[in-house]
PDB file of N, CA and C in Angstrom:
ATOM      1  N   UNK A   1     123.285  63.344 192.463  1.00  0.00           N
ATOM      2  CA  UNK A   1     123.089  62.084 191.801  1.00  0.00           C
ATOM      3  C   UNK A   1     123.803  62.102 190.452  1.00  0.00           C
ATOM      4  N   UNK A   2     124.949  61.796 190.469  1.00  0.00           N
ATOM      5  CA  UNK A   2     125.522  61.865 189.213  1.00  0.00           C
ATOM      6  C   UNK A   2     125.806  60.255 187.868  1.00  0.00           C
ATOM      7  N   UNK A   3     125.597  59.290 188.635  1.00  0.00           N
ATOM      8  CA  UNK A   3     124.767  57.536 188.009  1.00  0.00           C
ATOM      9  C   UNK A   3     123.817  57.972 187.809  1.00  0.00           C
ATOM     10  N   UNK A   4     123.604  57.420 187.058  1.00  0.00           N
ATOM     11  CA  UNK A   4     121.993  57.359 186.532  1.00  0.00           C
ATOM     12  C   UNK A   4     121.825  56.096 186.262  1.00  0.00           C
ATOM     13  N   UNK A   5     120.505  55.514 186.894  1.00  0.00           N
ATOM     14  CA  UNK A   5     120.052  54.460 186.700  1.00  0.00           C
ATOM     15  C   UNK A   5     119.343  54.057 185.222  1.00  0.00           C
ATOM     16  N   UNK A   6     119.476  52.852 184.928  1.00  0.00           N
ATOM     17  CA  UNK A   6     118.709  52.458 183.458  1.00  0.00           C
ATOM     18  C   UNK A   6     117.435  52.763 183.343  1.00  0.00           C
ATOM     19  N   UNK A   7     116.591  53.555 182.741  1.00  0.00           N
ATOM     20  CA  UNK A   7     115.090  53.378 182.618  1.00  0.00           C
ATOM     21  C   UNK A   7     114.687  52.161 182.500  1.00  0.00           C
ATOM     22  N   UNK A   8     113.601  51.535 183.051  1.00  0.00           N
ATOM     23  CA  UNK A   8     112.896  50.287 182.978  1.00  0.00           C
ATOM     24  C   UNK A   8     111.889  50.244 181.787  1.00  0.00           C
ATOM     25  N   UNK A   9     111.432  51.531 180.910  1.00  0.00           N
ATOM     26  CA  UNK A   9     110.537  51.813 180.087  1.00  0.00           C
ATOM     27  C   UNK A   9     111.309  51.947 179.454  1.00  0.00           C
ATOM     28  N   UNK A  10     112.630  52.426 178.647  1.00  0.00           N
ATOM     29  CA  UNK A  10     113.897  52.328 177.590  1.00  0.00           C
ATOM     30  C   UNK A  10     114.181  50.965 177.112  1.00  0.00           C
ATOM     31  N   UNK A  11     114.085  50.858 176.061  1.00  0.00           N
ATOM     32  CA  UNK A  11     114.431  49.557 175.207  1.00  0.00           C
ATOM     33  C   UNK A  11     115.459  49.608 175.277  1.00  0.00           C
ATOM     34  N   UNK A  12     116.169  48.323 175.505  1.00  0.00           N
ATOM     35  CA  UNK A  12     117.630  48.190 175.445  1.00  0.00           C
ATOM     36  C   UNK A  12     118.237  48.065 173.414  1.00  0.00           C
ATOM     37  N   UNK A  13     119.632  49.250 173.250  1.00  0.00           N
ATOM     38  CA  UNK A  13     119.560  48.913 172.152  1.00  0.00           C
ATOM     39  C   UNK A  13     119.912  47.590 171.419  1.00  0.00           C
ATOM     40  N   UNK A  14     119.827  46.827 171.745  1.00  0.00           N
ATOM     41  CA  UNK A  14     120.199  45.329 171.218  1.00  0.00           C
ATOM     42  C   UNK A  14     118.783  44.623 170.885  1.00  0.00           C
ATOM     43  N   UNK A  15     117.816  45.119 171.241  1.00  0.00           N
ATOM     44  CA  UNK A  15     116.378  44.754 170.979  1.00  0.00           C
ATOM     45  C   UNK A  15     116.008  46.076 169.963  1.00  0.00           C
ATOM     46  N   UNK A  16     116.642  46.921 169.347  1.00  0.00           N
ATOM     47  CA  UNK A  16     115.923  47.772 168.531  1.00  0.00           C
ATOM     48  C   UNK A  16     116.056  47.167 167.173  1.00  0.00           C
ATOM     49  N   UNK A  17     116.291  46.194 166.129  1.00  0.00           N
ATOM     50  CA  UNK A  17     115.976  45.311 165.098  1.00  0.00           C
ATOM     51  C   UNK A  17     115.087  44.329 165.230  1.00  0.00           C
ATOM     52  N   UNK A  18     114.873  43.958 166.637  1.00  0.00           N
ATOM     53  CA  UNK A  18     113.557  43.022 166.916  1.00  0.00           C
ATOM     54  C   UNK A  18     112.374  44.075 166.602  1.00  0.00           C
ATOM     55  N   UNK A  19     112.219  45.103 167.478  1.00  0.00           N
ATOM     56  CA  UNK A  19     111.627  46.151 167.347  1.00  0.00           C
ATOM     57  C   UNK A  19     111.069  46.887 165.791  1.00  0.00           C
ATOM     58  N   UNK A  20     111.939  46.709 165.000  1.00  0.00           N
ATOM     59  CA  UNK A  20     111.806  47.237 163.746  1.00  0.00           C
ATOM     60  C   UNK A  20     111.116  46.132 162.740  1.00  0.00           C
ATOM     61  N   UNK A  21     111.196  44.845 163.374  1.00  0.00           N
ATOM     62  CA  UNK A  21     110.864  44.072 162.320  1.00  0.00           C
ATOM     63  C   UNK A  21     109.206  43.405 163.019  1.00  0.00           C
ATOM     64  N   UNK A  22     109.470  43.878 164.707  1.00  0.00           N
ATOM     65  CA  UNK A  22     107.504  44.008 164.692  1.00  0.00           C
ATOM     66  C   UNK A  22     107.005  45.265 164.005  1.00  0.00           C
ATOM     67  N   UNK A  23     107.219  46.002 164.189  1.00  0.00           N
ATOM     68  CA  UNK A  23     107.096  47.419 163.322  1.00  0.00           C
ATOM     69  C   UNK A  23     106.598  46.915 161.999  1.00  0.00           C
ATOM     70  N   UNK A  24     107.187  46.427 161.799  1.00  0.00           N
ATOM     71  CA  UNK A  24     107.488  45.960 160.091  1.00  0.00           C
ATOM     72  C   UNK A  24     106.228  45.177 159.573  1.00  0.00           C
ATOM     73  N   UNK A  25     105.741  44.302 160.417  1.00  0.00           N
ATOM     74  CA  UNK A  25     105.097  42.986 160.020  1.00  0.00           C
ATOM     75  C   UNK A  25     103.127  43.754 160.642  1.00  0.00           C
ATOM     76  N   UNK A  26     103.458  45.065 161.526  1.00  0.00           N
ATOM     77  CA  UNK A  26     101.900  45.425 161.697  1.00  0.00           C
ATOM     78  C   UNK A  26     101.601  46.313 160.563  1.00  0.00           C
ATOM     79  N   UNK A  27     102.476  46.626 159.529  1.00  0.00           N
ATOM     80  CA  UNK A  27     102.498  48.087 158.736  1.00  0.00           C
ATOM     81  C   UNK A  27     102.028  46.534 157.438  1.00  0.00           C
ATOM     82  N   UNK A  28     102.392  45.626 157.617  1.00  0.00           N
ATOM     83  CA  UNK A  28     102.168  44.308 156.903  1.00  0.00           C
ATOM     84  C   UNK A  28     100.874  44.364 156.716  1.00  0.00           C
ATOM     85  N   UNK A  29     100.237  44.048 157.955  1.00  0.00           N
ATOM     86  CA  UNK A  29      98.718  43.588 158.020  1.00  0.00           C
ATOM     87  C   UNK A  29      97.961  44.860 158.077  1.00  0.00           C
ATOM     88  N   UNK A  30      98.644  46.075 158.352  1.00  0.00           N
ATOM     89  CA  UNK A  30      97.853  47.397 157.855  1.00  0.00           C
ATOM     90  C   UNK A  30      97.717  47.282 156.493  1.00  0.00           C
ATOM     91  N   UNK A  31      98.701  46.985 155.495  1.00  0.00           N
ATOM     92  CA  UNK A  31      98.638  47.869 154.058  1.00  0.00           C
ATOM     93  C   UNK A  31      97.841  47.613 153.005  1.00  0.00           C
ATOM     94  N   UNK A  32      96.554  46.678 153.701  1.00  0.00           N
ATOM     95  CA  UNK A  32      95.486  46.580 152.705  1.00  0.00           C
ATOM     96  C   UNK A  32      94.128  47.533 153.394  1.00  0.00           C
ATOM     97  N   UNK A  33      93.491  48.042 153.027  1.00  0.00           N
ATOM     98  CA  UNK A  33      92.857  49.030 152.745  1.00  0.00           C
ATOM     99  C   UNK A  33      91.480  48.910 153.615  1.00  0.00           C
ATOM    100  N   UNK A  34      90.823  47.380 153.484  1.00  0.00           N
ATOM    101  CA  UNK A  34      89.952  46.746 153.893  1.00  0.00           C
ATOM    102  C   UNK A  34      89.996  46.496 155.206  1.00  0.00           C
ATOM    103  N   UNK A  35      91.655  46.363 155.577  1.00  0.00           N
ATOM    104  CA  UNK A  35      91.689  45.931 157.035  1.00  0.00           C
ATOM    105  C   UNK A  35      91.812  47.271 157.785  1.00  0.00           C
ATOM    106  N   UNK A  36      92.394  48.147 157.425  1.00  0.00           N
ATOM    107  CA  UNK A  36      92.069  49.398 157.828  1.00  0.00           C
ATOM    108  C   UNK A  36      90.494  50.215 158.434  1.00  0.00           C
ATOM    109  N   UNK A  37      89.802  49.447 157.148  1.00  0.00           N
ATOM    110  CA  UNK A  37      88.336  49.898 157.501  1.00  0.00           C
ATOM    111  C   UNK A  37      87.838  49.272 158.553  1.00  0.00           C
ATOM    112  N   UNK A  38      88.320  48.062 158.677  1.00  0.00           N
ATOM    113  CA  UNK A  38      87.785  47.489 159.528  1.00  0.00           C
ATOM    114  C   UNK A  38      88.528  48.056 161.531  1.00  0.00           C
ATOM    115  N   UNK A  39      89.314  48.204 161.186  1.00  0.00           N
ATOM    116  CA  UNK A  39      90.263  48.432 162.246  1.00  0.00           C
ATOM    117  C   UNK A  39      89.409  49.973 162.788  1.00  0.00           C
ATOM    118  N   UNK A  40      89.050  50.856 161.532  1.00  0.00           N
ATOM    119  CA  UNK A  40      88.497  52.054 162.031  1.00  0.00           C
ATOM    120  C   UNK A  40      87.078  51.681 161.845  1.00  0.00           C
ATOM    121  N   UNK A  41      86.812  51.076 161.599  1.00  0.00           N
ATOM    122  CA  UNK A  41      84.621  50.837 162.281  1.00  0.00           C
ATOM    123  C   UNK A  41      84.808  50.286 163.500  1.00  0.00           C
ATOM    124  N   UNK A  42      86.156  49.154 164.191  1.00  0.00           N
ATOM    125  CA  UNK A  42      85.820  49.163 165.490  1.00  0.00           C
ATOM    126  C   UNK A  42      86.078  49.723 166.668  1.00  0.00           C
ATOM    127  N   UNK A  43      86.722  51.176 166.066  1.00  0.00           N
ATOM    128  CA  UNK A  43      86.302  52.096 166.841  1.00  0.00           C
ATOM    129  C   UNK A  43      85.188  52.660 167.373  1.00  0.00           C
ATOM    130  N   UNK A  44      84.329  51.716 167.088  1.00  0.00           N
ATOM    131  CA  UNK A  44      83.023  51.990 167.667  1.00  0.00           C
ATOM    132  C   UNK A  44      82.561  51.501 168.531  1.00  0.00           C
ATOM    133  N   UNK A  45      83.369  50.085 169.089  1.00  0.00           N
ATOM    134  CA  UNK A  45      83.411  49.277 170.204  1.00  0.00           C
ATOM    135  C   UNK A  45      83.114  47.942 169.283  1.00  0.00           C
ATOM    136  N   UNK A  46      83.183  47.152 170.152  1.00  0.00           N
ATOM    137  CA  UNK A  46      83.162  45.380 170.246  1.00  0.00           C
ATOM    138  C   UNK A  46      81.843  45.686 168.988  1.00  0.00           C
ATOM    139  N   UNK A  47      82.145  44.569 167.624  1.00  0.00           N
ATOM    140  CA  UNK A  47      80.889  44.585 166.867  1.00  0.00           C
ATOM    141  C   UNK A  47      81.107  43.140 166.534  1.00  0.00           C
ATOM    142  N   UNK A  48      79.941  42.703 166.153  1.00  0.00           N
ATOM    143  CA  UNK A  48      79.503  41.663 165.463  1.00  0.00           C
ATOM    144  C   UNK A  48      80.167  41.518 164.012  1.00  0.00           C
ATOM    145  N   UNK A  49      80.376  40.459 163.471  1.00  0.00           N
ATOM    146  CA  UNK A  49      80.564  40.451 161.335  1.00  0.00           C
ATOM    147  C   UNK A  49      79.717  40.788 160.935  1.00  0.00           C
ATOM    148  N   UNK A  50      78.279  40.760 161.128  1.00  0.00           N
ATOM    149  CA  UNK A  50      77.200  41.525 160.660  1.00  0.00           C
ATOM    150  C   UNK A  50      77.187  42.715 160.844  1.00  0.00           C
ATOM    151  N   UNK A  51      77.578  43.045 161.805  1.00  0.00           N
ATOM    152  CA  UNK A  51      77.616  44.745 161.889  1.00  0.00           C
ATOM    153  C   UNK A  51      78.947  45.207 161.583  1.00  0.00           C
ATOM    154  N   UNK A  52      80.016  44.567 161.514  1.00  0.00           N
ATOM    155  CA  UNK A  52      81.038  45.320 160.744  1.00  0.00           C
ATOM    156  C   UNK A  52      80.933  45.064 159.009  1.00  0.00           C
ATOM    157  N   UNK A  53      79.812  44.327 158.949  1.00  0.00           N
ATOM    158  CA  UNK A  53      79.784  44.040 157.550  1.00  0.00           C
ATOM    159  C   UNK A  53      78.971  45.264 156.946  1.00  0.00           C
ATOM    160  N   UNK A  54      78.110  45.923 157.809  1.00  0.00           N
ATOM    161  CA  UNK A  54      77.395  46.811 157.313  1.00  0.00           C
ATOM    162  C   UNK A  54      77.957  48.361 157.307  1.00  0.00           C
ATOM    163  N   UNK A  55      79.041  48.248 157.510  1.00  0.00           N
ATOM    164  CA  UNK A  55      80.322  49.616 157.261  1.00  0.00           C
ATOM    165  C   UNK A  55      80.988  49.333 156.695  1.00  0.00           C
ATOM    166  N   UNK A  56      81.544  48.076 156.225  1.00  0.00           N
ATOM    167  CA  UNK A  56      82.553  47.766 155.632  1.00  0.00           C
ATOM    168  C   UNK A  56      82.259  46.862 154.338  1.00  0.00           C
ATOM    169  N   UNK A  57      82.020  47.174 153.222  1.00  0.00           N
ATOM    170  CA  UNK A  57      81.257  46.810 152.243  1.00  0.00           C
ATOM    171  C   UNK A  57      81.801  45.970 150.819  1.00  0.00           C
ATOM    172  N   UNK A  58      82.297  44.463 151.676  1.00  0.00           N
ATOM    173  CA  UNK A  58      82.832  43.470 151.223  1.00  0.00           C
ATOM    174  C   UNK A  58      82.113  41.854 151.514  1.00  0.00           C
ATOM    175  N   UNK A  59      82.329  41.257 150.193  1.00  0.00           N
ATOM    176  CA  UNK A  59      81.536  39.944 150.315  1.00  0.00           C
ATOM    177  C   UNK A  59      82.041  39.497 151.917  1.00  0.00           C
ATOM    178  N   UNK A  60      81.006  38.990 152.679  1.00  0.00           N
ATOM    179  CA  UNK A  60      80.963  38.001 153.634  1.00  0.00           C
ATOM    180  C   UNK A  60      82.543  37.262 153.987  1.00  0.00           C
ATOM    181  N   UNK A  61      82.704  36.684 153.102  1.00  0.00           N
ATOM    182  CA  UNK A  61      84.234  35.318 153.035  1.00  0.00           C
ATOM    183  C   UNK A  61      85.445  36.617 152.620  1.00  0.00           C
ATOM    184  N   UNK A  62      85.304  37.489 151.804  1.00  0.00           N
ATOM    185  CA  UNK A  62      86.281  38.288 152.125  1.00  0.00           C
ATOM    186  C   UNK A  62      86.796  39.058 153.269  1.00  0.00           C
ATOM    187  N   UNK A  63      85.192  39.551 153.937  1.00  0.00           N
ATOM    188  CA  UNK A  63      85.626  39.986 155.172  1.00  0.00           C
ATOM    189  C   UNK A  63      86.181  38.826 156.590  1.00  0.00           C
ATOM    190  N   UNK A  64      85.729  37.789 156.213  1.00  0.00           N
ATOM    191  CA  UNK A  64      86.397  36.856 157.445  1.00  0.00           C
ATOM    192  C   UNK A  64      87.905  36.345 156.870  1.00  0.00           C
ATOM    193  N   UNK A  65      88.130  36.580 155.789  1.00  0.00           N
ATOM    194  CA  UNK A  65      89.442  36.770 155.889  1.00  0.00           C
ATOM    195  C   UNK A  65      90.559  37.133 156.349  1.00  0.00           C
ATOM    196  N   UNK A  66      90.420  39.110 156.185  1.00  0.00           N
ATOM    197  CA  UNK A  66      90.551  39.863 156.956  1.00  0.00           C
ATOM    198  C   UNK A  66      90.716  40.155 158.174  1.00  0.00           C
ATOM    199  N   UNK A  67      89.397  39.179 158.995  1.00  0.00           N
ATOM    200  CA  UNK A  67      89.287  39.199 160.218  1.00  0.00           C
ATOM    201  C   UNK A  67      90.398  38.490 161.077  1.00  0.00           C
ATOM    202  N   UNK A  68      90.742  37.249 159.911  1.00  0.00           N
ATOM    203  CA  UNK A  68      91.589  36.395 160.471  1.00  0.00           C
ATOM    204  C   UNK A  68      92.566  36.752 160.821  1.00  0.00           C
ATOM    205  N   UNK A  69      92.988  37.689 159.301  1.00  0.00           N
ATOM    206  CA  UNK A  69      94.392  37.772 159.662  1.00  0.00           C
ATOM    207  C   UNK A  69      94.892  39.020 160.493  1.00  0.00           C
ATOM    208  N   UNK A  70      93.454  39.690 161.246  1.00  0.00           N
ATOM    209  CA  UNK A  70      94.057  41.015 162.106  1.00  0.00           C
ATOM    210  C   UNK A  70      94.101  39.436 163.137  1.00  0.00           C
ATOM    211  N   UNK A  71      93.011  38.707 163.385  1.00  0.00           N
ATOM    212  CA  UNK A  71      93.465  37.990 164.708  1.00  0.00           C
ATOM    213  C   UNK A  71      94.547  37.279 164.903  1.00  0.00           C
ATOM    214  N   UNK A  72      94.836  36.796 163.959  1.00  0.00           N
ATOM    215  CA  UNK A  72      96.378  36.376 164.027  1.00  0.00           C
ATOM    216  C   UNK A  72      97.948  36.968 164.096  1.00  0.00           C
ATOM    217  N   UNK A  73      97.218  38.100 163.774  1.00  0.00           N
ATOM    218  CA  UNK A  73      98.441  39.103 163.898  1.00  0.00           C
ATOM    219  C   UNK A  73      98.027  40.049 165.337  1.00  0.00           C
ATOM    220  N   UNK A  74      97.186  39.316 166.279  1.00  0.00           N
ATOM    221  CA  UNK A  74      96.579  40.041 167.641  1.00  0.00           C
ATOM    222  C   UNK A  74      96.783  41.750 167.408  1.00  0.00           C
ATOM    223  N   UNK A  75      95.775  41.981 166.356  1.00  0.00           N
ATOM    224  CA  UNK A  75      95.176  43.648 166.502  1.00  0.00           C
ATOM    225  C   UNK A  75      93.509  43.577 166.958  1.00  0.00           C
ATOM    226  N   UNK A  76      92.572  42.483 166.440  1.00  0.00           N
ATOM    227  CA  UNK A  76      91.615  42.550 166.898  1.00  0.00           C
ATOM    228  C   UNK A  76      91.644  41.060 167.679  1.00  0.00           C
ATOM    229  N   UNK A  77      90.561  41.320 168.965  1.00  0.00           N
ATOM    230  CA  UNK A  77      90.204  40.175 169.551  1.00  0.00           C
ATOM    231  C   UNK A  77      89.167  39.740 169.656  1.00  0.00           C
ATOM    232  N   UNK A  78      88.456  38.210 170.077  1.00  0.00           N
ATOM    233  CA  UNK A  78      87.181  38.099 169.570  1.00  0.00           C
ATOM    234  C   UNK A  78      86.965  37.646 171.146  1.00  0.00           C
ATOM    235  N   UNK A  79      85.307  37.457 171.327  1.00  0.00           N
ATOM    236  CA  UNK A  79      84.236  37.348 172.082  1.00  0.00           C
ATOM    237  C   UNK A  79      83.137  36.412 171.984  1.00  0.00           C
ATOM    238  N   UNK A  80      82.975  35.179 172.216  1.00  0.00           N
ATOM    239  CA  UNK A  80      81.692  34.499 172.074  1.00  0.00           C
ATOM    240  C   UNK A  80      80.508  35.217 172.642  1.00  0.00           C
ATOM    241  N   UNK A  81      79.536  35.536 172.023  1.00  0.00           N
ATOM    242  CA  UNK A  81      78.206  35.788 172.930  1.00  0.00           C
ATOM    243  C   UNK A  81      77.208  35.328 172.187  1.00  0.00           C
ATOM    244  N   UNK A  82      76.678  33.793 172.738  1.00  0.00           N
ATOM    245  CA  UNK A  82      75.344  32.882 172.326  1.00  0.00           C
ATOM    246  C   UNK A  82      76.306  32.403 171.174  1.00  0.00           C
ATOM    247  N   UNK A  83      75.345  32.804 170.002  1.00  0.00           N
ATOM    248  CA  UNK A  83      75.952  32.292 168.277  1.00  0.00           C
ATOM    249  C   UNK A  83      76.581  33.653 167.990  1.00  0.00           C
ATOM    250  N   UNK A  84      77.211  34.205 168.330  1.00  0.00           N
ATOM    251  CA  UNK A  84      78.129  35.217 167.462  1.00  0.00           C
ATOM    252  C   UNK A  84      79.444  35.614 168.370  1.00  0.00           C
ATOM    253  N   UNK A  85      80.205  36.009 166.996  1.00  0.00           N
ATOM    254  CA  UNK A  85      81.618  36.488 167.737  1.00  0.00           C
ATOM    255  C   UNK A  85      81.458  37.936 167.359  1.00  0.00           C
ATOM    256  N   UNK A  86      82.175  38.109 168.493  1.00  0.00           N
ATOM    257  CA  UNK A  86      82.516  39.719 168.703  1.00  0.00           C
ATOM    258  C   UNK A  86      83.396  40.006 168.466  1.00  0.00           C
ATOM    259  N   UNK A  87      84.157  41.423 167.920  1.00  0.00           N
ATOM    260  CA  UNK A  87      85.246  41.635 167.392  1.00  0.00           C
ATOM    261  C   UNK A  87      85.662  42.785 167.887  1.00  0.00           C
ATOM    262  N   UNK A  88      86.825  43.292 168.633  1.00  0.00           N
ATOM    263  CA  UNK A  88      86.928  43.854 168.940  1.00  0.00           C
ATOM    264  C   UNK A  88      88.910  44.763 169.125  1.00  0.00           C
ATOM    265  N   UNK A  89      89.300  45.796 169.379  1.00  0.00           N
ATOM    266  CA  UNK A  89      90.417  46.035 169.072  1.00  0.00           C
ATOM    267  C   UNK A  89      91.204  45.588 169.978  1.00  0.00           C
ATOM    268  N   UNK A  90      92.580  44.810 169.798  1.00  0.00           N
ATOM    269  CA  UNK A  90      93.028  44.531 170.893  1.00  0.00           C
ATOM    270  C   UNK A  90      93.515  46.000 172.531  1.00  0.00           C
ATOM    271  N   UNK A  91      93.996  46.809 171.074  1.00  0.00           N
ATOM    272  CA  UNK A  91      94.546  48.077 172.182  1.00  0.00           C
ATOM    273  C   UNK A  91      93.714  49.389 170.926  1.00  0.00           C
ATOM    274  N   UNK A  92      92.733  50.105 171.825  1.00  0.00           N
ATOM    275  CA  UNK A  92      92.439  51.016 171.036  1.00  0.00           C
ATOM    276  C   UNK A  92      93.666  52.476 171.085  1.00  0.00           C
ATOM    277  N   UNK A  93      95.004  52.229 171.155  1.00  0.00           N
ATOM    278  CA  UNK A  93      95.751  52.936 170.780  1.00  0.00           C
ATOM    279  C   UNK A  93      96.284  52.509 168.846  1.00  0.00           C
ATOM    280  N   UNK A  94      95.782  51.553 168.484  1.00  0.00           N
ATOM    281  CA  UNK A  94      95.920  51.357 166.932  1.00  0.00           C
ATOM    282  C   UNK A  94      95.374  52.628 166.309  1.00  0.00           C
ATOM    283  N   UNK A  95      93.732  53.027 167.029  1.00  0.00           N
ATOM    284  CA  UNK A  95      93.395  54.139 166.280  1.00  0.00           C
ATOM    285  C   UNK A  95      94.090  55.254 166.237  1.00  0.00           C
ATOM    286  N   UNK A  96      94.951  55.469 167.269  1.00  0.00           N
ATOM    287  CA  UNK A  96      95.474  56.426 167.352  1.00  0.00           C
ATOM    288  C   UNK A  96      97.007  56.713 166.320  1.00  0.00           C
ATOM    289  N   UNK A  97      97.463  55.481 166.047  1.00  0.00           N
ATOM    290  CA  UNK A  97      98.460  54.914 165.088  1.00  0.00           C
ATOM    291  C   UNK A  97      97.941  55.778 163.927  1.00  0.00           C
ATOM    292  N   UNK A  98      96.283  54.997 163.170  1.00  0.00           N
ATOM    293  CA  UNK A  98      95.966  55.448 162.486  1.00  0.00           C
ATOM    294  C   UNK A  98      95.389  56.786 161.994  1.00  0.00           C
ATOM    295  N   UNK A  99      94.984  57.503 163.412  1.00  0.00           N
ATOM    296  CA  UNK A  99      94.655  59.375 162.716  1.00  0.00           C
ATOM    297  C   UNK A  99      96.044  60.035 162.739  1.00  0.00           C
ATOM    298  N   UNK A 100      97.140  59.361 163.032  1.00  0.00           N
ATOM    299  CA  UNK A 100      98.498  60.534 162.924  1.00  0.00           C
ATOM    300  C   UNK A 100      98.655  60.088 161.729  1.00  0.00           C
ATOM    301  N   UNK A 101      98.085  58.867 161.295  1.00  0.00           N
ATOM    302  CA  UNK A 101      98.423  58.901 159.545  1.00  0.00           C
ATOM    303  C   UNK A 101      97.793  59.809 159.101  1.00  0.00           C
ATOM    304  N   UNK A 102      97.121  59.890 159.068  1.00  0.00           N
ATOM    305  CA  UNK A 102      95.888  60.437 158.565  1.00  0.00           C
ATOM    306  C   UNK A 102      96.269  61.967 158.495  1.00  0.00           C
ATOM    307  N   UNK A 103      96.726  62.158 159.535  1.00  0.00           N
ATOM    308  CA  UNK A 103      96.952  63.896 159.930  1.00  0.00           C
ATOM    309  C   UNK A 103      98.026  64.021 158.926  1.00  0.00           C
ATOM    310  N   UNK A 104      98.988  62.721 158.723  1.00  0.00           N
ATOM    311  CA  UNK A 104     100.683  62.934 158.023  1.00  0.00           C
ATOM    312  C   UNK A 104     100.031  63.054 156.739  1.00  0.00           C
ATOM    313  N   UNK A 105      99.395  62.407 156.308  1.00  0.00           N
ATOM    314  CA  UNK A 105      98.339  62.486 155.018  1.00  0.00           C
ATOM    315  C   UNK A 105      97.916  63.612 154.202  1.00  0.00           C
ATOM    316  N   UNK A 106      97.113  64.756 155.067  1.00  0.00           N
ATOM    317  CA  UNK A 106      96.530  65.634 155.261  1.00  0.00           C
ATOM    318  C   UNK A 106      97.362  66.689 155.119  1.00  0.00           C
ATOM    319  N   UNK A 107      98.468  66.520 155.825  1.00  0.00           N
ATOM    320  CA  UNK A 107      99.702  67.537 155.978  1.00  0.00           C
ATOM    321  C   UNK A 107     100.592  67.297 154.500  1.00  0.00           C
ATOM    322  N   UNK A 108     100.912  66.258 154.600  1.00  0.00           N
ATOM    323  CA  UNK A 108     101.668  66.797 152.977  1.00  0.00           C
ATOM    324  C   UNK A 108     100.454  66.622 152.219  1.00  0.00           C
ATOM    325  N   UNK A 109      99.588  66.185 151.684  1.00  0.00           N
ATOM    326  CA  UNK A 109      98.667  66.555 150.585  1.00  0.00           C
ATOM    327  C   UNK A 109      98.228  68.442 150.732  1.00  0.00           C
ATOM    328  N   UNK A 110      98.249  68.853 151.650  1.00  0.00           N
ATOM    329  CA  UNK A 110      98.602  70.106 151.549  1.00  0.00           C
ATOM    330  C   UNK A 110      99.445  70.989 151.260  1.00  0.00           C
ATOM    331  N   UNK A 111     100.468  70.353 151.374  1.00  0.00           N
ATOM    332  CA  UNK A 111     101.945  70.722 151.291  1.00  0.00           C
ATOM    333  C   UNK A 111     101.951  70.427 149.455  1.00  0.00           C
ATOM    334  N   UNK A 112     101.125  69.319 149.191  1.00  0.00           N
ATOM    335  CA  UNK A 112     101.426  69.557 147.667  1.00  0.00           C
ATOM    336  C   UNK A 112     100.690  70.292 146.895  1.00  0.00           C
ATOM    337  N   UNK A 113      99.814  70.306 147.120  1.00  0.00           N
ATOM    338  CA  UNK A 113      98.307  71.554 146.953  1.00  0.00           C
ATOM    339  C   UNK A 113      99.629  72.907 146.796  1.00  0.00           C
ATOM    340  N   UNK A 114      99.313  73.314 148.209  1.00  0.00           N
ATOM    341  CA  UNK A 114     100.592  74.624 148.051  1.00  0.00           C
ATOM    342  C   UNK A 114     101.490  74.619 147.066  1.00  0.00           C
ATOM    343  N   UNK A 115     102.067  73.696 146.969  1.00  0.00           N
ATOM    344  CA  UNK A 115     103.401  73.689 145.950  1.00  0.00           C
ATOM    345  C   UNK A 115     102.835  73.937 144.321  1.00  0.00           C
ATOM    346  N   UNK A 116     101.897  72.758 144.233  1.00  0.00           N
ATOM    347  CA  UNK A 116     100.888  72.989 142.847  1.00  0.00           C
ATOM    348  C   UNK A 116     100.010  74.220 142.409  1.00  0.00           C
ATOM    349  N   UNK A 117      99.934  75.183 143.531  1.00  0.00           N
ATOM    350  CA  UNK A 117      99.684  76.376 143.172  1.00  0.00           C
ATOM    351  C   UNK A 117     100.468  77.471 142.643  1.00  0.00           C
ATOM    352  N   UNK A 118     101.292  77.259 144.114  1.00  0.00           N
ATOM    353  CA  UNK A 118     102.584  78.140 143.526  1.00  0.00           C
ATOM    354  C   UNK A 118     103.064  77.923 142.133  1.00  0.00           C
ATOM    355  N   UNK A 119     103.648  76.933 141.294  1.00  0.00           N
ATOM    356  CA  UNK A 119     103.886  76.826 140.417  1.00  0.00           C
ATOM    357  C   UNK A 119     102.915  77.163 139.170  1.00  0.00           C
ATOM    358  N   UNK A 120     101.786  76.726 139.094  1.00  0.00           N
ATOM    359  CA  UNK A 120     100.673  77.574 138.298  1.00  0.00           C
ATOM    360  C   UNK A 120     100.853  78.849 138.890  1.00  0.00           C
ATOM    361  N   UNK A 121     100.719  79.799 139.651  1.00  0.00           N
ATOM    362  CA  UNK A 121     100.749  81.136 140.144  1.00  0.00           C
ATOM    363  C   UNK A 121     102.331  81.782 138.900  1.00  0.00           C
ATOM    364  N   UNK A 122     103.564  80.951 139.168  1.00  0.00           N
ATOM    365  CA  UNK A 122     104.775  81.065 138.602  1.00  0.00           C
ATOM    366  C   UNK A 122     104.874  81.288 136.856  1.00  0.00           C
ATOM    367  N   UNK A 123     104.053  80.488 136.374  1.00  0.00           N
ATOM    368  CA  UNK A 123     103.450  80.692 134.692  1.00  0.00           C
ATOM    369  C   UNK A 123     103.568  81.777 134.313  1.00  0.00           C
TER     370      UNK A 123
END
């Protein structure tokens, strides 16, 4: 077999600047702090505003803010049940987005630790 067929899972490169600029616009609605929290309490499954309100420890109208704008930017999705909405992640691979930060985090804040020793050690 010396053709090789196109992968069907390979982005074609003429779609990799579309690509970069969704990239672009979820790192958007990540880079406030609040929506983060919220994104990691519903890792706990489908919650209520009352119950994400009680992990996430912001006035009421601030947090439906928030809420809005993960739903509009489809990271979380909602649920009628009776009088309440449910909130929930669209793809719980976001969390997973978010602990390799976390790990990248972890890893150089160590990496500077080390370095900040060494140099006091160097004195």
């Amino acid at each position: 077999m010396h053709g090789s067929a196109p992968n069907p899972k390979q982005l074609d490169p003429k779609h990799f600047e579309d690509l970069r600029r969704f990239k672009a616009e979820i790192f958007k609605v990540l880079a406030h702090p609040t929506r983060i929290h919220v994104i990691e309490t519903l890792r706990l499954g489908e919650l209520s505003v009352g119950a994400i309100l009680e992990h996430v420890n912001v006035e009421p109208a601030n947090l439906s803010q928030h809420l809005s704008i993960l739903r509009h930017s489809h990271l979380v999705v909602t649920r009628k049940k009776r009088n309440q909405v449910l909130y929930s992640l669209r793809d719980p691979l976001l969390i997973k987005v978010l602990d390799a930060m976390r790990k990248y985090f972890q890893h150089h804040f160590e990496d500077s630790i080390a370095m900040l020793r060494r140099m006091e050690q160097s004195r």
